[in-house]
N, C-alpha and C. Protein backbone atom coordinates (compact mmCIF):
# COMPACT_ATOMS: atom_id res chain seq x y z
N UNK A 1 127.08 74.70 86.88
CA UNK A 1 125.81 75.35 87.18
C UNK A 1 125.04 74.44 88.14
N UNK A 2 124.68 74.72 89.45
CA UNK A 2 124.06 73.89 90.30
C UNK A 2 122.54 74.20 89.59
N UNK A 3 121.72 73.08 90.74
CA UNK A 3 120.35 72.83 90.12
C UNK A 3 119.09 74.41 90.31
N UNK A 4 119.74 74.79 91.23
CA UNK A 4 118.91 76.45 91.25
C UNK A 4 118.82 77.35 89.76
N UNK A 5 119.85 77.49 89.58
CA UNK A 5 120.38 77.82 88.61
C UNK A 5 119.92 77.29 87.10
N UNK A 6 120.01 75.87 86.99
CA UNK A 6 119.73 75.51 85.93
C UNK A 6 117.97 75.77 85.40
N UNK A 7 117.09 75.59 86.80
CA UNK A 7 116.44 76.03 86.58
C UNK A 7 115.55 77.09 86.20
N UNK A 8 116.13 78.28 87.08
CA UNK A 8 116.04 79.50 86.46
C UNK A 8 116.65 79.82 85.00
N UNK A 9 117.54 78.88 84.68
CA UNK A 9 118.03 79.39 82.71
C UNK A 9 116.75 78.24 82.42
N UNK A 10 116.22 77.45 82.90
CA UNK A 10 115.30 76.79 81.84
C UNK A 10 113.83 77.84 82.12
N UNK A 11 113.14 78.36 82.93
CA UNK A 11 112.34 79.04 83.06
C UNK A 11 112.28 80.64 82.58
N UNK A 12 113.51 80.88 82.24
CA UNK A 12 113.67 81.90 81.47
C UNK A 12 113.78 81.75 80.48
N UNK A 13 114.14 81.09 79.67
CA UNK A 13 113.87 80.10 78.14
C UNK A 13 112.21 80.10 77.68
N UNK A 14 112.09 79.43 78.89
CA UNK A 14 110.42 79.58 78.63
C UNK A 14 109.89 80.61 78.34
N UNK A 15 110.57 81.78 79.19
CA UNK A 15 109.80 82.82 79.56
C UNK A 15 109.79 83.80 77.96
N UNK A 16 111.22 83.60 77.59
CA UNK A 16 111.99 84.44 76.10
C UNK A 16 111.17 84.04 75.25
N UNK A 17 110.56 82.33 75.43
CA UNK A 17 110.11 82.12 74.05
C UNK A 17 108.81 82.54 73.89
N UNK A 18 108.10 82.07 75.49
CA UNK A 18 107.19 82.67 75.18
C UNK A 18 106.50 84.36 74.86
N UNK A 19 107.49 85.04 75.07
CA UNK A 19 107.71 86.53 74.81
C UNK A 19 107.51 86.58 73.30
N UNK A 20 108.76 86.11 72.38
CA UNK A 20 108.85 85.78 70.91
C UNK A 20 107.63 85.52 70.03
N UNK A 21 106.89 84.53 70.97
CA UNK A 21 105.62 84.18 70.43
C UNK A 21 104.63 85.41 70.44
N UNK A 22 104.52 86.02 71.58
CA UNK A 22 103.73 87.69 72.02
C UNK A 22 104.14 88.24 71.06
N UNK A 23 105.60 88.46 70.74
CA UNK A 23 105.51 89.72 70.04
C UNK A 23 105.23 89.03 68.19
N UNK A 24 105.54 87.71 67.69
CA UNK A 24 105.25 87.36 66.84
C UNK A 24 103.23 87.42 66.58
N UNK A 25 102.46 86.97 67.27
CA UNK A 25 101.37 87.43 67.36
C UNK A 25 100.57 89.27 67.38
N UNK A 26 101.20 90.15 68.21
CA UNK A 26 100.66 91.47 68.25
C UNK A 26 101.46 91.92 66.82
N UNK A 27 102.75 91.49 66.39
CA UNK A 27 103.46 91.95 64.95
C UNK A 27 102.33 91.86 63.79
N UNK A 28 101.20 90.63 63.83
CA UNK A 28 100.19 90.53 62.88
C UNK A 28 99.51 91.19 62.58
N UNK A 29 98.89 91.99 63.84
CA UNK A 29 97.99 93.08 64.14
C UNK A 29 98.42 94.04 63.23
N UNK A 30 99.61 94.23 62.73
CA UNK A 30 100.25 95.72 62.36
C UNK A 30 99.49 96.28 61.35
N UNK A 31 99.03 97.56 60.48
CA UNK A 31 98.41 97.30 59.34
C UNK A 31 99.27 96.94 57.99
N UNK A 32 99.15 96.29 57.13
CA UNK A 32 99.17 95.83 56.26
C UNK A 32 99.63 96.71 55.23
N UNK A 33 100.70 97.84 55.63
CA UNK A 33 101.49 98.99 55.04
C UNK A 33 102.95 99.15 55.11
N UNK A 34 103.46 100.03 54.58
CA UNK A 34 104.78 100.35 54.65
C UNK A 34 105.42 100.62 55.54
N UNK A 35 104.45 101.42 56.75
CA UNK A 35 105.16 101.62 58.04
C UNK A 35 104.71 100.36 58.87
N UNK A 36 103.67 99.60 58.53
CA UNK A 36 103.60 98.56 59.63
C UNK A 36 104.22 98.05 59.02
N UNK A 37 104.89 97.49 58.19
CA UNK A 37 105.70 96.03 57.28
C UNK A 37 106.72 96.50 57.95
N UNK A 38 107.18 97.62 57.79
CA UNK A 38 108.78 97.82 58.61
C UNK A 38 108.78 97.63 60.24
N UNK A 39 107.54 98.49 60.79
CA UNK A 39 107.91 97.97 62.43
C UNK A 39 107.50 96.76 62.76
N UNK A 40 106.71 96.05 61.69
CA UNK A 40 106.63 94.38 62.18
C UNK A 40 107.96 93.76 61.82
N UNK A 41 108.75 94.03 60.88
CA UNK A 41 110.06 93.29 60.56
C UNK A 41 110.58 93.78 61.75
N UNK A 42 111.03 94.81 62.49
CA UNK A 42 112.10 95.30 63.27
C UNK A 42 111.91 94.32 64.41
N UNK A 43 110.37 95.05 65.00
CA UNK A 43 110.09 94.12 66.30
C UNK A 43 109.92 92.80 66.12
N UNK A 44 109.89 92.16 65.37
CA UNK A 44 109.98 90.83 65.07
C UNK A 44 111.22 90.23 65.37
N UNK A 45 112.15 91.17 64.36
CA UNK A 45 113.43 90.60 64.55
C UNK A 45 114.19 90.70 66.29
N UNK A 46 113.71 91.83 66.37
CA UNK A 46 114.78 92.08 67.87
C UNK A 46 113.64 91.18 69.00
N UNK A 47 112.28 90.81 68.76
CA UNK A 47 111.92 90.57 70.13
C UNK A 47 112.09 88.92 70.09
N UNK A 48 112.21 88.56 68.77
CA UNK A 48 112.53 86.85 68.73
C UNK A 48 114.09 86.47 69.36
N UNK A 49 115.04 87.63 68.84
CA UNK A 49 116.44 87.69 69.23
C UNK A 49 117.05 87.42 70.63
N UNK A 50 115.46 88.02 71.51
CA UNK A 50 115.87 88.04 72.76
C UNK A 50 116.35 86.63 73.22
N UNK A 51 115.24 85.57 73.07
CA UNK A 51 115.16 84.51 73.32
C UNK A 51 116.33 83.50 73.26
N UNK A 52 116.83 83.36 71.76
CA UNK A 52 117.58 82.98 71.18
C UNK A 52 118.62 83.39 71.34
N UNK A 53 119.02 84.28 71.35
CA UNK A 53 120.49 85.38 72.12
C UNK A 53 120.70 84.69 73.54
N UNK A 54 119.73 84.14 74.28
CA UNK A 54 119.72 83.96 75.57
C UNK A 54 120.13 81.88 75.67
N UNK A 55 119.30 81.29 74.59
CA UNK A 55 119.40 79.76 74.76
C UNK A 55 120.93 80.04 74.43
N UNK A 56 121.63 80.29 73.41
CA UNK A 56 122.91 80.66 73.02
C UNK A 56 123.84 80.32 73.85
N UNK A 57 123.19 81.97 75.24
CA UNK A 57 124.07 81.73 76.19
C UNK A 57 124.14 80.86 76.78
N UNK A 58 123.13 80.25 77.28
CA UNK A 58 123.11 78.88 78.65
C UNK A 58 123.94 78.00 77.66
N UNK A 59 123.97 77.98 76.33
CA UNK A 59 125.12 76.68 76.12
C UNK A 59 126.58 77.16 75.29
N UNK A 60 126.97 78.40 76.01
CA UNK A 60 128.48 79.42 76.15
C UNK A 60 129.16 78.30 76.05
N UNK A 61 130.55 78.63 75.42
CA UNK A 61 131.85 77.64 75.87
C UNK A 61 132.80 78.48 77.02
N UNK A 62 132.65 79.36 76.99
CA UNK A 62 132.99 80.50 78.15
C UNK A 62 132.75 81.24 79.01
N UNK A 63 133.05 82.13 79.84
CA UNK A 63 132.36 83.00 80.68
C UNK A 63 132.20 84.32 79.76
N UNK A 64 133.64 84.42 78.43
CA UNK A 64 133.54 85.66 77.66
C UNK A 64 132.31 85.67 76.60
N UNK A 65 132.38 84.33 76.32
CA UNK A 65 130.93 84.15 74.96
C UNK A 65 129.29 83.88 75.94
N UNK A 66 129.60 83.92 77.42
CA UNK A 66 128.25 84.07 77.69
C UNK A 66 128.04 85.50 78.12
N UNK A 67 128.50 86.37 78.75
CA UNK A 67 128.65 87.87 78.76
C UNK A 67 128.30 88.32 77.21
N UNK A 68 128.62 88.14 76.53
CA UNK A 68 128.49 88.84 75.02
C UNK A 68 127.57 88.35 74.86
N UNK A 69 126.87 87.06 74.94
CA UNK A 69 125.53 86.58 74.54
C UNK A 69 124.20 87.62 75.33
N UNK A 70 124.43 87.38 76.83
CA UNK A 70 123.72 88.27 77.58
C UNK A 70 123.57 90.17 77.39
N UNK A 71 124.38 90.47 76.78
CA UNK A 71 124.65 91.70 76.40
C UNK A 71 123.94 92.31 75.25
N UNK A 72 123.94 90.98 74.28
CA UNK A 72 123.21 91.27 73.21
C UNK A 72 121.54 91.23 73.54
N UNK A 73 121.23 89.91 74.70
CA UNK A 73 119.78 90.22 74.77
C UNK A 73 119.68 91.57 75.80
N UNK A 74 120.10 92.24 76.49
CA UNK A 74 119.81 93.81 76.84
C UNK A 74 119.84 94.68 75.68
N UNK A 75 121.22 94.54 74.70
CA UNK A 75 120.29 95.18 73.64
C UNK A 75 119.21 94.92 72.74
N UNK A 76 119.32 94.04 72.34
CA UNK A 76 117.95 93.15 71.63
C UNK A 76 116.82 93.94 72.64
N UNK A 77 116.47 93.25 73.88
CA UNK A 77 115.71 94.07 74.50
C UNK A 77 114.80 95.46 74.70
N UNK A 78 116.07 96.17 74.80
CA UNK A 78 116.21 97.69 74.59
C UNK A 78 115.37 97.77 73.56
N UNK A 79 115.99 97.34 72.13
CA UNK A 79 115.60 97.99 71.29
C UNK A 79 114.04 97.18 70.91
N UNK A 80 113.47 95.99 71.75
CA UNK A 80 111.95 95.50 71.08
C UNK A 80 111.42 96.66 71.66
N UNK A 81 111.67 97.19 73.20
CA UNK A 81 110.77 98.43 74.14
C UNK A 81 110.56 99.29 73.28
N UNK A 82 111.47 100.09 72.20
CA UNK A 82 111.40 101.05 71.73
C UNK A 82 109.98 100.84 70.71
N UNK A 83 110.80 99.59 69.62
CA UNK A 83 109.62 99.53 68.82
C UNK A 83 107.91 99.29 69.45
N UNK A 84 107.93 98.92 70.37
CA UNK A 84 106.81 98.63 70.80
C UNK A 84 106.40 99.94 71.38
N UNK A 85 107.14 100.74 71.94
CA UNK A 85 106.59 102.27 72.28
C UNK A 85 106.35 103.34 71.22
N UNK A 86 107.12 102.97 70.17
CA UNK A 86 106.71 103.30 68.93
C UNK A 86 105.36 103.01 68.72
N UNK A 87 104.77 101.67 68.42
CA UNK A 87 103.58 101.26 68.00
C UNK A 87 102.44 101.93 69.33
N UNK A 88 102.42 101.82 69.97
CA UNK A 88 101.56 102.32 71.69
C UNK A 88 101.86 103.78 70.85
N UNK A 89 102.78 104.44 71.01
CA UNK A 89 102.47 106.00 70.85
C UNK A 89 102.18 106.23 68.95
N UNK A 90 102.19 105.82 68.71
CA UNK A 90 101.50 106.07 66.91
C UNK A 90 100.27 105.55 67.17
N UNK A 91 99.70 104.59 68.14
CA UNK A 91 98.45 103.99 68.10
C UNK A 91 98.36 103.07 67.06
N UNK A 92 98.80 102.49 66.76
CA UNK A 92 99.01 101.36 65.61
C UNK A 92 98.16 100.29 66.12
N UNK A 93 98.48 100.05 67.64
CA UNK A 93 97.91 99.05 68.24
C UNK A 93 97.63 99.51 69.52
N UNK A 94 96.35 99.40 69.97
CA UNK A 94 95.84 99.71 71.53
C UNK A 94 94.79 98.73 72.40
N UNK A 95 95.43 99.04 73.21
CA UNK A 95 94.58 97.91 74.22
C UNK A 95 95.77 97.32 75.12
N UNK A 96 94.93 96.70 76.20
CA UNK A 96 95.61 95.76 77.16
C UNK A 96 96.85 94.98 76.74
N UNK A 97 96.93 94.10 75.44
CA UNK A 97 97.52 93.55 75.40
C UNK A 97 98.81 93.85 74.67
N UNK A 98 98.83 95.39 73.99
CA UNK A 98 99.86 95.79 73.57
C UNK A 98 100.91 96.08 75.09
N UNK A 99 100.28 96.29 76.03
CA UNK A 99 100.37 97.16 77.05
C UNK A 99 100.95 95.93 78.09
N UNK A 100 100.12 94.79 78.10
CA UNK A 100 101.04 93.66 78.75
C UNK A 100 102.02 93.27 78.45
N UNK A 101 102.49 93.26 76.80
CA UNK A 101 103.80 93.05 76.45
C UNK A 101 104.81 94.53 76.63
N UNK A 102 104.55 95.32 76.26
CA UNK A 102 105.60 96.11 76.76
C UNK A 102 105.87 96.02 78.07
N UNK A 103 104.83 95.17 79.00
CA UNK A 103 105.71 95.56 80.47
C UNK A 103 106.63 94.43 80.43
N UNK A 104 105.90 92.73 79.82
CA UNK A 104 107.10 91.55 79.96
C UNK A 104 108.31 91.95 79.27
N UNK A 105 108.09 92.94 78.24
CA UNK A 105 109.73 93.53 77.65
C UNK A 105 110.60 93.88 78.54
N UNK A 106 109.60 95.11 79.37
CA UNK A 106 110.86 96.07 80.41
C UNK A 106 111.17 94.85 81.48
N UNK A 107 110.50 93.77 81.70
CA UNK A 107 110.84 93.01 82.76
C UNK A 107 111.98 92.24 82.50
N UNK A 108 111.81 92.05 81.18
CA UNK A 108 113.18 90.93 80.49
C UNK A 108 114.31 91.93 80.76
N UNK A 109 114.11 93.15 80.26
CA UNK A 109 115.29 94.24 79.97
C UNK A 109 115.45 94.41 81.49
N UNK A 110 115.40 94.22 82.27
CA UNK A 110 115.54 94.19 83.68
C UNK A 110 116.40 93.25 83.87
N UNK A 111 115.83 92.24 84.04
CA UNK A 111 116.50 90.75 84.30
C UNK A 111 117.94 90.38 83.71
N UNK A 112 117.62 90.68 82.15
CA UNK A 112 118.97 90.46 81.67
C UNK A 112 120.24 91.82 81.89
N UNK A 113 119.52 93.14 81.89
CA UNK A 113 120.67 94.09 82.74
C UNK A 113 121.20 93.65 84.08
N UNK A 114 120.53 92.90 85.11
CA UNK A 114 120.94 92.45 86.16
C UNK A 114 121.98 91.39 85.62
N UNK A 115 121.55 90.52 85.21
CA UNK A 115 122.33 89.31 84.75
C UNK A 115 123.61 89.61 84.51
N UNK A 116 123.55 90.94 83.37
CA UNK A 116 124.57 90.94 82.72
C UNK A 116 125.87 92.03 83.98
N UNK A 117 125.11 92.57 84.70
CA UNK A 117 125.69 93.62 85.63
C UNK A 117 126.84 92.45 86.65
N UNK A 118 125.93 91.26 87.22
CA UNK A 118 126.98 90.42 87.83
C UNK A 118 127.62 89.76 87.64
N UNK A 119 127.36 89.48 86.47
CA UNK A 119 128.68 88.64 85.46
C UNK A 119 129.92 89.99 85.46
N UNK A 120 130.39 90.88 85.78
CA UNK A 120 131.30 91.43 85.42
C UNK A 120 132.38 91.69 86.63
């Protein structure tokens, strides 16, 4: 991995974790019920996954275990957008900042579909 490179996997690290942290923070907001306890577990789980799915990859022993790593954060991905369009369209949570994280979602889910598109 030349130094371009390395840097862009360390700035995207940054970028995952600090995502993880977003969605660990707006997950608090949820109300304090049965349907928020469940979409805070879901989006919790899949939007922390992203991150972590991703450090994983940058330290692959392969080209096959970093493809599968990257694959999983497009789905991981995928599926935080949903829950979070879930919460935006139930109104669970409104405002700007629900609304800034769903876009850093679709941006990740971008990035890592690219990623994963030229690895193949």
């Amino acid at each position: 991995m030349d130094k371009s490179n390395r840097e862009f996997a360390r700035k995207l690290e940054k970028r995952t974790k600090d995502f993880a942290l977003m969605i660990i923070n707006i997950a608090s907001q949820l109300p304090n019920n049965a349907v928020g306890n469940i979409i805070r577990y879901q989006v919790i789980k899949s939007g922390t996954s992203i991150g972590a799915n991703y450090r994983e990859a940058n330290r692959s022993v392969s080209l096959a275990d970093f493809k599968n790593k990257i694959g999983i954060c497009v789905k991981e991905a995928s599926e935080t957008q949903y829950w979070l369009e879930i919460i935006m369209e139930t109104k669970l949570i409104v405002g700007d900042e629900i609304q800034h994280i769903h876009k850093e979602c679709s941006e990740l889910l971008a990035l890592f579909t690219s990623i994963a598109r030229k690895r193949k």
